[in-house]
N, C-alpha and C. Protein backbone atom coordinates (compact mmCIF):
# COMPACT_ATOMS: atom_id res chain seq x y z
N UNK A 1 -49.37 -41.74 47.80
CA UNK A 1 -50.05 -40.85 48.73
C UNK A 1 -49.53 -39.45 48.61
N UNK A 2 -50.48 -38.13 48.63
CA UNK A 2 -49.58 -37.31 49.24
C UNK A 2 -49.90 -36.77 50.31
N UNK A 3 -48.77 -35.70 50.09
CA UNK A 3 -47.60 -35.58 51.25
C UNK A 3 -48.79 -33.98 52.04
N UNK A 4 -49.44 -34.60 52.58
CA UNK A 4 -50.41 -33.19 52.97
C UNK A 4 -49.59 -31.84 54.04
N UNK A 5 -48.40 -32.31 54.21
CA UNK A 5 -47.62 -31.57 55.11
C UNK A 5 -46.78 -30.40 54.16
N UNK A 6 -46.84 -30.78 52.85
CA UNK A 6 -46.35 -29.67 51.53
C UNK A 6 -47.43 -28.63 51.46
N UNK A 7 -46.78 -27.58 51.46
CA UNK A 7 -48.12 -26.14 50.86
C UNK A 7 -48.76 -26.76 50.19
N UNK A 8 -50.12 -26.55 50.17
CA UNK A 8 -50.82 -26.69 48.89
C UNK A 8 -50.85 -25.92 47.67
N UNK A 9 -50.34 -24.12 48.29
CA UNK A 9 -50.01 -23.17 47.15
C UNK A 9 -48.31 -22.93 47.19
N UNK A 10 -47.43 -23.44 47.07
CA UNK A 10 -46.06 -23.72 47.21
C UNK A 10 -46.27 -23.44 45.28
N UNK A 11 -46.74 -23.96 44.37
CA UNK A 11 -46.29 -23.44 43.14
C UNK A 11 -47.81 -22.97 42.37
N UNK A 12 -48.77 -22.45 43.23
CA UNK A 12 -50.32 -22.28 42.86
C UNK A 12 -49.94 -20.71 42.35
N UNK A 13 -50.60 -20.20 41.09
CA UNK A 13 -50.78 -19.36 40.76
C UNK A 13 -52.26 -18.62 41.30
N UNK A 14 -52.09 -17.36 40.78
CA UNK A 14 -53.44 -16.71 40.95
C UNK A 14 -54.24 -16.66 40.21
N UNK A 15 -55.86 -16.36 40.24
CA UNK A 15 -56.60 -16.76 38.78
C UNK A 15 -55.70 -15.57 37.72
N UNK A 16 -55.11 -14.64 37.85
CA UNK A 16 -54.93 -13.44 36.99
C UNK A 16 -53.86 -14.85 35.73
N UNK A 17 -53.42 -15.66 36.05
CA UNK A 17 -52.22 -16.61 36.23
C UNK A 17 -51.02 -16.07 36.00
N UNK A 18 -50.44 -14.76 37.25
CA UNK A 18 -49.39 -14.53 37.55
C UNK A 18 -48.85 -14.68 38.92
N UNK A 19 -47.78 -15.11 38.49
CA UNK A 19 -47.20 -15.43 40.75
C UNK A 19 -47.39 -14.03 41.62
N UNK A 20 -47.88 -14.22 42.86
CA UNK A 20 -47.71 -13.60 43.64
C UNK A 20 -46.34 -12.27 43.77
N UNK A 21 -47.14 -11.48 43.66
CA UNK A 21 -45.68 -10.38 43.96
C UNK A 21 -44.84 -10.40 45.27
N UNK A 22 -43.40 -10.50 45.36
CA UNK A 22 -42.57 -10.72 46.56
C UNK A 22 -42.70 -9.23 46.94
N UNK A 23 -41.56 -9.16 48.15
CA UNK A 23 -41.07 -8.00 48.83
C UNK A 23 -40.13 -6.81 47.72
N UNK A 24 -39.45 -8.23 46.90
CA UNK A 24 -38.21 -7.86 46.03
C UNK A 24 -38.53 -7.02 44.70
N UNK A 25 -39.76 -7.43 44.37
CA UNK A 25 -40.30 -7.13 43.20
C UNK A 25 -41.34 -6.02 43.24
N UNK A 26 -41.47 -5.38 44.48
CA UNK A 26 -42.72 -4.21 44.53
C UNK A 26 -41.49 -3.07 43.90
N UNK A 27 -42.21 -2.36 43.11
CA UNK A 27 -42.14 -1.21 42.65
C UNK A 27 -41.97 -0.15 43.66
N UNK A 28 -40.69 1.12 43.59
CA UNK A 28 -40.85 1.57 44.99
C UNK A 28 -41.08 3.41 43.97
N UNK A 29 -41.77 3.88 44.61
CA UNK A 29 -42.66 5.20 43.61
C UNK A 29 -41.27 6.30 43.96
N UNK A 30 -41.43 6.81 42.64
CA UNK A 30 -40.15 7.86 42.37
C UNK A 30 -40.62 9.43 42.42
N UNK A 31 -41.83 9.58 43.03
CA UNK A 31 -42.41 11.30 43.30
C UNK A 31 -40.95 11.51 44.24
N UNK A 32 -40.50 10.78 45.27
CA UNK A 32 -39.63 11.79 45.69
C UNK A 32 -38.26 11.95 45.31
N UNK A 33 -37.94 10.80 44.77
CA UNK A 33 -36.66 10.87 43.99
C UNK A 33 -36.46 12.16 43.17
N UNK A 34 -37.54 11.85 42.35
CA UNK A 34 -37.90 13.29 41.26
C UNK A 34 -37.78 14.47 41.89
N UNK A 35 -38.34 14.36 42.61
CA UNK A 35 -38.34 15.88 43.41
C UNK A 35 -37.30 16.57 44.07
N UNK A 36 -36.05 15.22 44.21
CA UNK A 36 -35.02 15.81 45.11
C UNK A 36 -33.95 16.38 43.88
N UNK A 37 -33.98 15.48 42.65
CA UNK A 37 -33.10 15.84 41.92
C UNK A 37 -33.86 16.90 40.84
N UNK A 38 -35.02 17.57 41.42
CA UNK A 38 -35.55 18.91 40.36
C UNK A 38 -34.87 20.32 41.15
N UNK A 39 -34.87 19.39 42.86
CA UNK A 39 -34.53 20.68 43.76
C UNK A 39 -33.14 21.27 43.67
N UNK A 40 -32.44 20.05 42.96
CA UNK A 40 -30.68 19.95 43.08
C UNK A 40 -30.57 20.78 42.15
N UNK A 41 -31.40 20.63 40.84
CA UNK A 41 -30.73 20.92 39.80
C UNK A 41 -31.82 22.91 39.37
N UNK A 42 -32.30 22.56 40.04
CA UNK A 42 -32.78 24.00 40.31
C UNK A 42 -32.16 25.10 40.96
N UNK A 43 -31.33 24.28 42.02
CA UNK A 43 -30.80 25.22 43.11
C UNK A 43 -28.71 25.35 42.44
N UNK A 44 -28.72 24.36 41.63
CA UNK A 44 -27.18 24.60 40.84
C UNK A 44 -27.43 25.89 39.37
N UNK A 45 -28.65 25.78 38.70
CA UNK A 45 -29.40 26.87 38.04
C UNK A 45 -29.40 28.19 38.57
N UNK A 46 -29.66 28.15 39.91
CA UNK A 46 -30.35 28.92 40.54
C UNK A 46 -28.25 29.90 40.80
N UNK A 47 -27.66 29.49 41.30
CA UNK A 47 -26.17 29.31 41.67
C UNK A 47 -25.54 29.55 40.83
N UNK A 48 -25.42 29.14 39.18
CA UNK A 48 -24.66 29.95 38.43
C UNK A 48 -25.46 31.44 37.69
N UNK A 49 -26.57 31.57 37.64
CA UNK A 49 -27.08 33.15 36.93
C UNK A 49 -27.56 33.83 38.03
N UNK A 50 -26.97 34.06 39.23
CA UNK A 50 -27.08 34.58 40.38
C UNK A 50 -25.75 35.63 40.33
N UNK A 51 -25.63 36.98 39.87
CA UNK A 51 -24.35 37.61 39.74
C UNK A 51 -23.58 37.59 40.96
N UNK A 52 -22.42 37.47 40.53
CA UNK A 52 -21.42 37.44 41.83
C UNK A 52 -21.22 39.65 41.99
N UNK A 53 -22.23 40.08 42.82
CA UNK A 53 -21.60 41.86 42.38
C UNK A 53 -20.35 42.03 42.98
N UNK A 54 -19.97 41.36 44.43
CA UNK A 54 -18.47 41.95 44.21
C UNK A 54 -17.52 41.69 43.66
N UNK A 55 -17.18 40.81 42.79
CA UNK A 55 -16.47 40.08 42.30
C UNK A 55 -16.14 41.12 40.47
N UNK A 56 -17.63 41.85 40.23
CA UNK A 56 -18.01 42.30 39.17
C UNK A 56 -17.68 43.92 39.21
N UNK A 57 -17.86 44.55 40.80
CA UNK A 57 -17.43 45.38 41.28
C UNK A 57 -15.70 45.70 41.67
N UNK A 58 -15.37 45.04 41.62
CA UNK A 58 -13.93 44.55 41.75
C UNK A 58 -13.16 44.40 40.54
N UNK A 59 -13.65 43.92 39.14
CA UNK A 59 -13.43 44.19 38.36
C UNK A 59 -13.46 45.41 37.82
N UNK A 60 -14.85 46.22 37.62
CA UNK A 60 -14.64 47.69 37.63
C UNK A 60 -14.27 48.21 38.24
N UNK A 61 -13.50 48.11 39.12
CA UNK A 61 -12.55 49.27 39.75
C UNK A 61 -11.29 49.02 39.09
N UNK A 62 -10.15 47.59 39.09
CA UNK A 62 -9.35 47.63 38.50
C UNK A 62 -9.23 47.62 36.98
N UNK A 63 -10.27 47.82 36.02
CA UNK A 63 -10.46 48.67 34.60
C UNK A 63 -10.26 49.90 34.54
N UNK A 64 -11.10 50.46 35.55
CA UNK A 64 -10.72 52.33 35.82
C UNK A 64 -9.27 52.60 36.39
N UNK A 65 -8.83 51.83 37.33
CA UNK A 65 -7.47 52.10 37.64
C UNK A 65 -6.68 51.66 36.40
N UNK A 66 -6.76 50.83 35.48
CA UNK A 66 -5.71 51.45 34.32
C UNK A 66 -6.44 51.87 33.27
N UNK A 67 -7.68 52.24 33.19
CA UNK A 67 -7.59 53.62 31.95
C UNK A 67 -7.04 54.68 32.77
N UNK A 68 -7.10 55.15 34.07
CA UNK A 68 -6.67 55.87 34.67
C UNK A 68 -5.03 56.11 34.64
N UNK A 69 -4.70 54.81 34.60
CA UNK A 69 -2.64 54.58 34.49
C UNK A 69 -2.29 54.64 32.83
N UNK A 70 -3.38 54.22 32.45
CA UNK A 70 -2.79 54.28 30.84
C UNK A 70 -3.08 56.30 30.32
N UNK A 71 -4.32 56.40 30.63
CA UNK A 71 -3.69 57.61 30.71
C UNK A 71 -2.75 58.74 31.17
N UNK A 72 -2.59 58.84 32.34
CA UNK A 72 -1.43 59.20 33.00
C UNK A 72 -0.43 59.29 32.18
N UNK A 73 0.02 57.82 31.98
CA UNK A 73 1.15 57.99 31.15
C UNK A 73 1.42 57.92 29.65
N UNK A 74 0.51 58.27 29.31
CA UNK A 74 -0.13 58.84 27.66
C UNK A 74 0.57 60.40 27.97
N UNK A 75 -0.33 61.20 28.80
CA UNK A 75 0.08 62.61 29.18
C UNK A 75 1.50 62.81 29.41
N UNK A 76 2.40 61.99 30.16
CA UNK A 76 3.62 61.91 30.89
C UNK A 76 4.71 61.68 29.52
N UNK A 77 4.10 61.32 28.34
CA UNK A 77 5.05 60.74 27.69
C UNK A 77 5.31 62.21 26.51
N UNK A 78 3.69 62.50 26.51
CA UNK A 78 3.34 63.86 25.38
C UNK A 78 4.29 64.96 26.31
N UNK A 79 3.88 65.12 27.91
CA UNK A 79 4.91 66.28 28.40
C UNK A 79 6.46 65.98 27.76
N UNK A 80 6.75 64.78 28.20
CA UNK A 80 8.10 64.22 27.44
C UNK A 80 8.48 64.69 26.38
N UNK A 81 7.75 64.57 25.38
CA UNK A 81 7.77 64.77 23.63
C UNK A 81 7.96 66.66 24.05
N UNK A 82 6.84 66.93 24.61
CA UNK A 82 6.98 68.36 24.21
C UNK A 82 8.36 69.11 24.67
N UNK A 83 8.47 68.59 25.70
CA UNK A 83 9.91 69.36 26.37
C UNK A 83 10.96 68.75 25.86
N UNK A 84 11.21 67.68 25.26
CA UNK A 84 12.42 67.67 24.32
C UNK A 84 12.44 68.45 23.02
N UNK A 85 11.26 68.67 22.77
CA UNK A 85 11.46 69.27 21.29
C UNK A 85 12.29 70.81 21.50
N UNK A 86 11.44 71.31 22.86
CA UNK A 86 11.56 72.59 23.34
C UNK A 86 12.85 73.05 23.85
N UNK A 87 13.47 71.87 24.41
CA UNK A 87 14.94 71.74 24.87
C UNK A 87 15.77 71.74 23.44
N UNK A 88 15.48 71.21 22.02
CA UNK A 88 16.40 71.17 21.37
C UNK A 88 16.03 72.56 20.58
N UNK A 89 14.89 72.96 20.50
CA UNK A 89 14.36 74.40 19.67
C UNK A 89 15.40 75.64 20.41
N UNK A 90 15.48 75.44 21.79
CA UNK A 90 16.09 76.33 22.87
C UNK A 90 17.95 75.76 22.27
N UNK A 91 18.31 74.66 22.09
CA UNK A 91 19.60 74.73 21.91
C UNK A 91 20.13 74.76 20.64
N UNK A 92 19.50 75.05 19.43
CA UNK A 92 19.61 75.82 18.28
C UNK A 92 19.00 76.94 18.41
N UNK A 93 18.03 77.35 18.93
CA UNK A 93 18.25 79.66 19.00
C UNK A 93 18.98 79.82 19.80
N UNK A 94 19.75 79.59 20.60
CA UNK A 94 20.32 79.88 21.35
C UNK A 94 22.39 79.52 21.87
N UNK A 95 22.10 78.63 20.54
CA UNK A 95 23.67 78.13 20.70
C UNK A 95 24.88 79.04 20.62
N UNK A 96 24.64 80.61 20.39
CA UNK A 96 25.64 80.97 19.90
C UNK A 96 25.55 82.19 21.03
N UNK A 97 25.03 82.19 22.11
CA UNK A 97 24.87 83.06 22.96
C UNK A 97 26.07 83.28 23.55
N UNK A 98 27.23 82.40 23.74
CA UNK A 98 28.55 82.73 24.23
C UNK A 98 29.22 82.83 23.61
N UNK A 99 29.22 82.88 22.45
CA UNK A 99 29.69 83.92 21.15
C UNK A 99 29.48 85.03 21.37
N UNK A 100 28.25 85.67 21.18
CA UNK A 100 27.85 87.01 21.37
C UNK A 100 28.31 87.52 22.56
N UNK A 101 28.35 87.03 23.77
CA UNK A 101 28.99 87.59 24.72
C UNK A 101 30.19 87.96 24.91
N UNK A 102 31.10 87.22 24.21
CA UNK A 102 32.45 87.50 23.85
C UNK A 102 32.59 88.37 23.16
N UNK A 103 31.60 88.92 22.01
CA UNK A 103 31.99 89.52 20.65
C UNK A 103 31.23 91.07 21.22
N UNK A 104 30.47 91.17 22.60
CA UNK A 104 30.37 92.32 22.85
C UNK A 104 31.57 93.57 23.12
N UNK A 105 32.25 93.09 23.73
CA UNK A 105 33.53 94.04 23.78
C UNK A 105 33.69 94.76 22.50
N UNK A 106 33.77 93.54 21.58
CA UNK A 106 34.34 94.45 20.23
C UNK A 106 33.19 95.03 19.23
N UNK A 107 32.06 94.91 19.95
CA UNK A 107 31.36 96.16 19.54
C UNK A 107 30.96 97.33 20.47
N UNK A 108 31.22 97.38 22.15
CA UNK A 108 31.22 98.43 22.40
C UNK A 108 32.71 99.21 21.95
N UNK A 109 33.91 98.79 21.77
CA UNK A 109 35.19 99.24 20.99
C UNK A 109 34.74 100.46 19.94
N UNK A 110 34.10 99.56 18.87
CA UNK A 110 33.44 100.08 18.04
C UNK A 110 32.45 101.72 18.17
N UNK A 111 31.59 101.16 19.19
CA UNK A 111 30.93 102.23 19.68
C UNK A 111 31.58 103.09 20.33
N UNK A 112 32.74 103.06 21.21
CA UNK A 112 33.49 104.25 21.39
C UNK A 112 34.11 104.69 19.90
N UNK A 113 34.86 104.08 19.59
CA UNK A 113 35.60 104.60 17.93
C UNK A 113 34.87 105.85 17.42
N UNK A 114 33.41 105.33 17.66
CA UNK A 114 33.14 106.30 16.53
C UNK A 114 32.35 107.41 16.89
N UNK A 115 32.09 107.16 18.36
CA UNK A 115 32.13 108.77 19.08
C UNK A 115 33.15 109.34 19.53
N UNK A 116 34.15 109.10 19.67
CA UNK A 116 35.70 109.27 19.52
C UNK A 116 35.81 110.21 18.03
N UNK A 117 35.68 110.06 17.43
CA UNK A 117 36.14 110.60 16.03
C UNK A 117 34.86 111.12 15.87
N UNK A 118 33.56 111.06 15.84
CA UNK A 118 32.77 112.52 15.51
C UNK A 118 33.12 113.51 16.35
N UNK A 119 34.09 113.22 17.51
CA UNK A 119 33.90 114.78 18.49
C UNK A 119 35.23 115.14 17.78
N UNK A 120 35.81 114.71 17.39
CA UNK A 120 37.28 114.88 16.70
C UNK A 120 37.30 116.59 15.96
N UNK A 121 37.56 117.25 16.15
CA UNK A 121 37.77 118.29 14.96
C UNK A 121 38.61 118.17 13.71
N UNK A 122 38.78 117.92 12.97
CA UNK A 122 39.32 118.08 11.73
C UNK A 122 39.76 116.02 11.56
N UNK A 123 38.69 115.16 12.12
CA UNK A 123 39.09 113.78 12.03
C UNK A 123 38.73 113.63 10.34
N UNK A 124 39.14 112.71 10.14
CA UNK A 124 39.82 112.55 8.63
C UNK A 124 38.38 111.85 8.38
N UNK A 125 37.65 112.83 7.28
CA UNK A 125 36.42 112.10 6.48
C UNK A 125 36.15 110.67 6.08
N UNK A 126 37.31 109.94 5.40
CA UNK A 126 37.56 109.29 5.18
C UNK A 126 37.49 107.95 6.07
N UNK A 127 37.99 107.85 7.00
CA UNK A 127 38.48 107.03 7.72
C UNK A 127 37.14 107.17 8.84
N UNK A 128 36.22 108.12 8.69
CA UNK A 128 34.97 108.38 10.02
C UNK A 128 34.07 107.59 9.07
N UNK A 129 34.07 107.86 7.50
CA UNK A 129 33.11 107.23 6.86
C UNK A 129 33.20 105.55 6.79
N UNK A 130 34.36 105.32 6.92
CA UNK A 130 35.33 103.40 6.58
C UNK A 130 34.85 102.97 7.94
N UNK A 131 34.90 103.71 9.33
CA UNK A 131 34.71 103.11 10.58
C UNK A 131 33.15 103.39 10.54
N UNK A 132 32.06 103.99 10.40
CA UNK A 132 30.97 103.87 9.71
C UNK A 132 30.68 102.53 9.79
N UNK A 133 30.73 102.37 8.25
CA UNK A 133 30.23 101.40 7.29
C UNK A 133 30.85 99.76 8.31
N UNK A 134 31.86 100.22 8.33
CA UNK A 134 32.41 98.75 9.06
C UNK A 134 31.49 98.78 10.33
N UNK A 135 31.07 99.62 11.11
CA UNK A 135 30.41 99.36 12.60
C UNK A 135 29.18 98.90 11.89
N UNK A 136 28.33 99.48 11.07
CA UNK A 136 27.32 98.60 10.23
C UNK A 136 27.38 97.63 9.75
N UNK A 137 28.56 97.09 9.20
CA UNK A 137 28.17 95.68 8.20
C UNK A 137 28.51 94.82 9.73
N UNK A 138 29.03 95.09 10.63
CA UNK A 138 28.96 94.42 11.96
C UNK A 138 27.52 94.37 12.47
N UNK A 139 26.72 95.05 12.77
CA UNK A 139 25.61 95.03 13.55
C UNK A 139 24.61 94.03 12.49
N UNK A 140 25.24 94.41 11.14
CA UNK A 140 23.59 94.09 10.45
C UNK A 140 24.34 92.10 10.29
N UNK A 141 25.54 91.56 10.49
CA UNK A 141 26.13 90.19 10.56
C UNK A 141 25.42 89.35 11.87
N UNK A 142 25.40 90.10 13.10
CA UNK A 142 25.02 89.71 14.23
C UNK A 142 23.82 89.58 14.06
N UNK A 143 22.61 90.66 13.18
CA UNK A 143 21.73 90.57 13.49
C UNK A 143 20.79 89.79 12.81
N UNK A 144 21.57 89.27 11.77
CA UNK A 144 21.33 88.22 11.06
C UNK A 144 20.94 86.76 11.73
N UNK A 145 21.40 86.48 12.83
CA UNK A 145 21.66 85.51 13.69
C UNK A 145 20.60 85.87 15.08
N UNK A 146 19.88 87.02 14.75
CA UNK A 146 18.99 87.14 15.96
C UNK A 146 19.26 88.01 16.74
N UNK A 147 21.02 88.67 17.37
CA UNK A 147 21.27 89.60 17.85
C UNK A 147 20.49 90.86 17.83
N UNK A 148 20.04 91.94 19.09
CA UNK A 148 18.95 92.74 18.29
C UNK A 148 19.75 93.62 19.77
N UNK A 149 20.34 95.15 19.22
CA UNK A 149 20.77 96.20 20.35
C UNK A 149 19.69 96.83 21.14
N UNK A 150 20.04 97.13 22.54
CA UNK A 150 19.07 97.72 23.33
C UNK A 150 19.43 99.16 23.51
N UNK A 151 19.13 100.18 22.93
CA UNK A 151 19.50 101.84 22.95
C UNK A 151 18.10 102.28 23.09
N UNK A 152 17.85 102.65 24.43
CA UNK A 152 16.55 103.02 24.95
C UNK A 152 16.55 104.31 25.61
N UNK A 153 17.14 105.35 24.37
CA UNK A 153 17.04 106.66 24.82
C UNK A 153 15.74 107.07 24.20
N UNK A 154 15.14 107.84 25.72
CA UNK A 154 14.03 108.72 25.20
C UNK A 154 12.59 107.48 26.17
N UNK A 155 13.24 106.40 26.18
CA UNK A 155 11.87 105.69 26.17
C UNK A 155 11.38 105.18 27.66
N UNK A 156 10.60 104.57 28.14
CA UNK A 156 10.58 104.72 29.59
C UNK A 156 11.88 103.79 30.67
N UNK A 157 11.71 103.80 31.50
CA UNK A 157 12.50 103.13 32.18
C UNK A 157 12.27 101.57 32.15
N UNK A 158 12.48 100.20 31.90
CA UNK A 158 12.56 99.05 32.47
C UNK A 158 12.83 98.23 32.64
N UNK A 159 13.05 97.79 34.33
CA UNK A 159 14.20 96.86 35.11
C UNK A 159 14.33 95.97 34.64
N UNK A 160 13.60 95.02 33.51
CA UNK A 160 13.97 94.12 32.89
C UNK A 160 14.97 93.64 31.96
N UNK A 161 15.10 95.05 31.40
CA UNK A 161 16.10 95.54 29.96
C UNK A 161 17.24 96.86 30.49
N UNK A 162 16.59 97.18 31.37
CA UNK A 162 17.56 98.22 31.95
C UNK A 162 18.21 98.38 32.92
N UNK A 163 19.68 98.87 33.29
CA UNK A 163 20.28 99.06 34.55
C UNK A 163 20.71 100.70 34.84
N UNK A 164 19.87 101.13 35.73
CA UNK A 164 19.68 102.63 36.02
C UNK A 164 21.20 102.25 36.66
N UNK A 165 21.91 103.38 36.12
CA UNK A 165 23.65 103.85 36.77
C UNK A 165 23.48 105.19 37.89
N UNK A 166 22.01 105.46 37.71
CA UNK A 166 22.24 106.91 38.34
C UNK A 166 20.92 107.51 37.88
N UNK A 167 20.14 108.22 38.98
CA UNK A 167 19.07 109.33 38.41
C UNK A 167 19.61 110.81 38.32
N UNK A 168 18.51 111.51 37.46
CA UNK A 168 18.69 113.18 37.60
C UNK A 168 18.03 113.69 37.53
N UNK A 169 17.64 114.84 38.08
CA UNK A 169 16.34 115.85 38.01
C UNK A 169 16.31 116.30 36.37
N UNK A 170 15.50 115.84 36.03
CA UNK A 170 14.77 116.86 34.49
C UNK A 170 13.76 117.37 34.16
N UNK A 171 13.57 118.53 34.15
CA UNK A 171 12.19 119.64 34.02
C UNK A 171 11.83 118.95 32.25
N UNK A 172 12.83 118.33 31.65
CA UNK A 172 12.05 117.88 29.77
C UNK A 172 11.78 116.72 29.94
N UNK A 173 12.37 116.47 31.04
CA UNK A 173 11.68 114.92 30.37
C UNK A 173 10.90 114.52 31.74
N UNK A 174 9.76 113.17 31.25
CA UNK A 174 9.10 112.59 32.68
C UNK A 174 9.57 111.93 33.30
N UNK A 175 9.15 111.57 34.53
CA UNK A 175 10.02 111.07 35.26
C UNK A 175 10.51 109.35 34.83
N UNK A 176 10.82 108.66 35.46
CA UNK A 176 11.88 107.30 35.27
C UNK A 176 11.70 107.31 33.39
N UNK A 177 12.16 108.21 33.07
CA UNK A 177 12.89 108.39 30.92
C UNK A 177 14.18 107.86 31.13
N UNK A 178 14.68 107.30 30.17
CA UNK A 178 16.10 106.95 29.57
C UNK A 178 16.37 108.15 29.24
N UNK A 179 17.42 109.20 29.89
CA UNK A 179 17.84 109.99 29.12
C UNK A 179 19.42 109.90 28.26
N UNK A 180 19.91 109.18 28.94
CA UNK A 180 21.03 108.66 28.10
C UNK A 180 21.68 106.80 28.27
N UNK A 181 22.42 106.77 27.46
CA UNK A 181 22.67 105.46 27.53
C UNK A 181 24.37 105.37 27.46
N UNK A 182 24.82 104.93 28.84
CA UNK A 182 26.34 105.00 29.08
C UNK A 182 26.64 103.96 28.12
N UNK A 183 25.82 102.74 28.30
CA UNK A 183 26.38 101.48 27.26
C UNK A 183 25.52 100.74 27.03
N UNK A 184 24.80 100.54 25.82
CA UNK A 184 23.97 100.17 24.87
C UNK A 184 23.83 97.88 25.14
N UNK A 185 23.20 98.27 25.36
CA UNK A 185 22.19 96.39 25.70
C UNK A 185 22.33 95.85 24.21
N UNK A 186 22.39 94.26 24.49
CA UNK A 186 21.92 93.39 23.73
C UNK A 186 21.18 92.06 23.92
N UNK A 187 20.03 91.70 23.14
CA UNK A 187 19.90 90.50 23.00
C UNK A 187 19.67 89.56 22.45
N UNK A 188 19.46 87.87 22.28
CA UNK A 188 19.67 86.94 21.77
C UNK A 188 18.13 86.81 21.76
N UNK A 189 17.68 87.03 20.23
CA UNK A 189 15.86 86.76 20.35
C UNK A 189 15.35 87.41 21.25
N UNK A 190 14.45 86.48 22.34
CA UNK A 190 13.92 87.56 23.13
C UNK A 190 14.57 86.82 24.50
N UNK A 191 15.94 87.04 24.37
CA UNK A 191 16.51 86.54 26.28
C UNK A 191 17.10 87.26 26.30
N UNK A 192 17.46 88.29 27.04
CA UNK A 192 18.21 89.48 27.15
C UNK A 192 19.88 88.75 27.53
N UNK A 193 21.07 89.25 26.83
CA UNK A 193 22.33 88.60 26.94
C UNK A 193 22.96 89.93 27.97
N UNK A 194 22.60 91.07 27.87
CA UNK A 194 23.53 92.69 28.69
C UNK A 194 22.32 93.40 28.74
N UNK A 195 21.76 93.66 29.61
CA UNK A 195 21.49 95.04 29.95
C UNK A 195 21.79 96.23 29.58
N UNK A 196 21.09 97.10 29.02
CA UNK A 196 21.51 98.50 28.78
C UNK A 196 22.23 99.35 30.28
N UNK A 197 23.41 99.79 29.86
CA UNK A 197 23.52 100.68 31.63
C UNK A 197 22.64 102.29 30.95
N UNK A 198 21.89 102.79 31.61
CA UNK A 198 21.16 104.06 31.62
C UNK A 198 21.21 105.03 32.77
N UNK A 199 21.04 106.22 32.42
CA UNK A 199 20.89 107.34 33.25
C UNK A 199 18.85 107.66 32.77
N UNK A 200 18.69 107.45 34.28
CA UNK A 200 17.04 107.48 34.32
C UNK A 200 16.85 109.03 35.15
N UNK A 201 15.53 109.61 34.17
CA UNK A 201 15.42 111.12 34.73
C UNK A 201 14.33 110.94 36.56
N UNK A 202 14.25 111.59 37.20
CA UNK A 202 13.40 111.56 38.35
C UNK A 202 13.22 112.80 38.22
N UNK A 203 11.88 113.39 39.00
CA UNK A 203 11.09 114.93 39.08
C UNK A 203 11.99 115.84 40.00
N UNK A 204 12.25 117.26 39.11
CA UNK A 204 13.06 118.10 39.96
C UNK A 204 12.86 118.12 41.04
């Protein structure tokens, strides 16, 4: 007998002759799946070629602050260079300047000597011509070395090179003239080592 209390479609196919589709087996549609991971990956796209400007701005500023430092001290190093050279140019022309200062005495000596003996009456030819030549081969030794005398008779007055001892009225000459020179200047190149002392003329 059977059992009429069993499904009758418990193992019945469909005419297609495929089983019935379950719950388990439906297909579940992927439009939105798709769509969520086009939005993801659009919006991570979207997130890296999006410029960061301050970040980019921030960079150009600290580029300019050291071309700015690298130059600086490009300049700082050339001042450097130049003023040592200038410091050692200055202590070879100039090394022997306290020499010359010492060795002035014994050429104003000199320079009395030998106006001393031209006012001389009957001073010995000889010995005016020897003190001569010797006060020359002196001036032209010093000047070998740069030494250069300041005798600024006749020429105008100035405080730079000159020390007025005294004015005087002179109808020949114009006013602030060197008219005489008590004691004759020197200097080292162009740095003055003595002052000329002068008598400067002023208007009668």
């Amino acid at each position: 007998m059977v059992d009429e209390s069993t499904p009758k479609d418990t193992d019945a196919v469909n005419d297609s002759g495929t089983p019935p589709e379950t719950p388990e087996q439906v297909d579940i549609p992927e439009t939105e799946s798709a769509q969520q991971s086009e939005v993801a990956d659009a919006s991570e796209g979207l997130s890296q070629t999006v410029p960061e400007s301050d970040d980019s701005a921030s960079v150009d500023t600290q580029l300019e602050e050291l071309r700015e430092a690298v130059l600086r001290a490009k300049a700082d190093a050339q001042n450097i260079q130049r003023r040592a050279e200038r410091d050692v140019e200055n202590a070879h022309k100039y090394a022997i300047e306290r020499f010359v200062k010492e060795l002035l005495p014994v050429l104003d000596s000199m320079d009395r000597a030998l106006e001393l003996a031209e006012t001389i009456d009957g001073f010995d030819a000889a010995a005016l011509e020897g003190t001569q030549m010797t006060h020359k081969l002196l001036l032209d030794a010093v000047a070998k070395f740069g030494v250069v005398r300041v005798d600024p008779v006749g020429e105008p007055f100035d405080p730079q090179m000159h020390q007025a001892m005294t004015m005087v009225p002179s109808a020949e000459h114009a006013p602030n003239t060197v008219m005489r020179v008590m004691q004759k200047g020197y200097q080292l190149h162009d740095r003055l080592v003595r002052a000329a002392m002068v008598v400067v003329t002023k208007s009668p």
